[in-house]
Protein backbone atom coordinates (compact mmCIF):
# COMPACT_ATOMS: atom_id res chain seq x y z
CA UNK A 1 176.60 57.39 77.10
CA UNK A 2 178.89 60.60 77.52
CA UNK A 3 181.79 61.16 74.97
CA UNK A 4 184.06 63.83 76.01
CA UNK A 5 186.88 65.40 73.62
CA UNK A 6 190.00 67.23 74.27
CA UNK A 7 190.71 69.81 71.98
CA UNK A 8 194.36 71.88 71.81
CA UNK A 9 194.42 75.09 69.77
CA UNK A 10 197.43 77.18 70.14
CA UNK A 11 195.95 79.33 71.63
CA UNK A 12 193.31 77.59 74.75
CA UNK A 13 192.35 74.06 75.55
CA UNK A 14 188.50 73.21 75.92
CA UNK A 15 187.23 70.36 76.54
CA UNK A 16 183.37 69.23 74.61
CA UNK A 17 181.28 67.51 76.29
CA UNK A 18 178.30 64.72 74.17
CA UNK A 19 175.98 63.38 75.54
CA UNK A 20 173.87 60.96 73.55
CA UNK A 21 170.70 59.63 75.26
CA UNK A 22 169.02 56.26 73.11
CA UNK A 23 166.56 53.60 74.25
CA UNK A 24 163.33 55.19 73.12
CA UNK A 25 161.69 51.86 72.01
CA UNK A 26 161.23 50.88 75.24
CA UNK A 27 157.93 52.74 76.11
CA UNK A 28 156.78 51.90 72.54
CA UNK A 29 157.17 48.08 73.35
CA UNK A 30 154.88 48.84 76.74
CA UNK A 31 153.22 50.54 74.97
CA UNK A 32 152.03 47.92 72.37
CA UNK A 33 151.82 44.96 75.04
CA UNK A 34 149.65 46.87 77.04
CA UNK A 35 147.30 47.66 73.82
CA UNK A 36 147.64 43.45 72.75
CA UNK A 37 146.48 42.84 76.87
CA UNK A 38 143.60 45.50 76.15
CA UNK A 39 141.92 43.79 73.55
CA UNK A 40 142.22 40.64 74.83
CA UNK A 41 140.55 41.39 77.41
CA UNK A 42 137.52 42.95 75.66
CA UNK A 43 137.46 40.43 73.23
CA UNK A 44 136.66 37.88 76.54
CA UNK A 45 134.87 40.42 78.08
CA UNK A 46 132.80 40.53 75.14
CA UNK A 47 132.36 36.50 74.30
CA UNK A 48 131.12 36.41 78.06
CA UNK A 49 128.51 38.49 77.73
CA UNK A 50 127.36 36.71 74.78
CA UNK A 51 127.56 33.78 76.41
CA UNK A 52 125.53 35.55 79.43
CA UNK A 53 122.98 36.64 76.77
CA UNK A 54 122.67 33.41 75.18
CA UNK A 55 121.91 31.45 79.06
CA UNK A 56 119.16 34.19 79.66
CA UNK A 57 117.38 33.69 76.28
CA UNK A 58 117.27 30.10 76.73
CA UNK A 59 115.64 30.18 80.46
CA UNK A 60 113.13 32.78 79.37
CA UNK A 61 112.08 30.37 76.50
CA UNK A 62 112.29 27.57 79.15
CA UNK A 63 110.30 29.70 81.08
CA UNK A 64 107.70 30.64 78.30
CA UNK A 65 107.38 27.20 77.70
CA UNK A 66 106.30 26.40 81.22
CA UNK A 67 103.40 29.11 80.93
CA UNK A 68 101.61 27.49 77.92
CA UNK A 69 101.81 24.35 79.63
CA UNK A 70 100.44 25.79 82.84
CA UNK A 71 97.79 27.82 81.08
CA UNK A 72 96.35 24.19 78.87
CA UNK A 73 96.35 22.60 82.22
CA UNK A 74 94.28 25.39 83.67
CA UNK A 75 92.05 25.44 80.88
CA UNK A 76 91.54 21.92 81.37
CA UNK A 77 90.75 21.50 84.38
CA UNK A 78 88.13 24.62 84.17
CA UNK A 79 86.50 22.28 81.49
CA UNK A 80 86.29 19.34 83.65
CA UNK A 81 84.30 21.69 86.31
């Protein structure tokens, strides 16, 4: 916005010119919606992996499991020999 003033003195005329620049909270509202979309995104970022961590536990026990049965059979069968 640009103000501009006349002023008469006997003497000369100038003229002043103001110019007043305002909207500054712009950037700071990017700012903060860009911080909110940050964490969100780690906080899913992070609940997947968790998730991911989780799924891998329960196949290695799955998998465990599977070995001890394996092994009995084995053993077994070596005793029925």
């Amino acid at each position: 916005m640009v103000e501009e003033r006349v002023v008469e003195t006997p003497t000369a005329t100038h003229t002043t010119v103001i110019e007043r620049s305002g909207g500054g909270g712009g950037g700071v509202a990017i700012a903060i919606v860009l911080l909110i979309a940050v964490l969100i995104g780690g906080y899913f970022l992070f609940v997947h992996q968790g998730s991911e961590n989780a799924k891998n536990n329960a196949i290695t026990s799955a998998a465990k499991s599977v070995e001890k049965t394996a092994d009995k059979a084995g053993g077994a069968i070596d005793d029925a020999k």
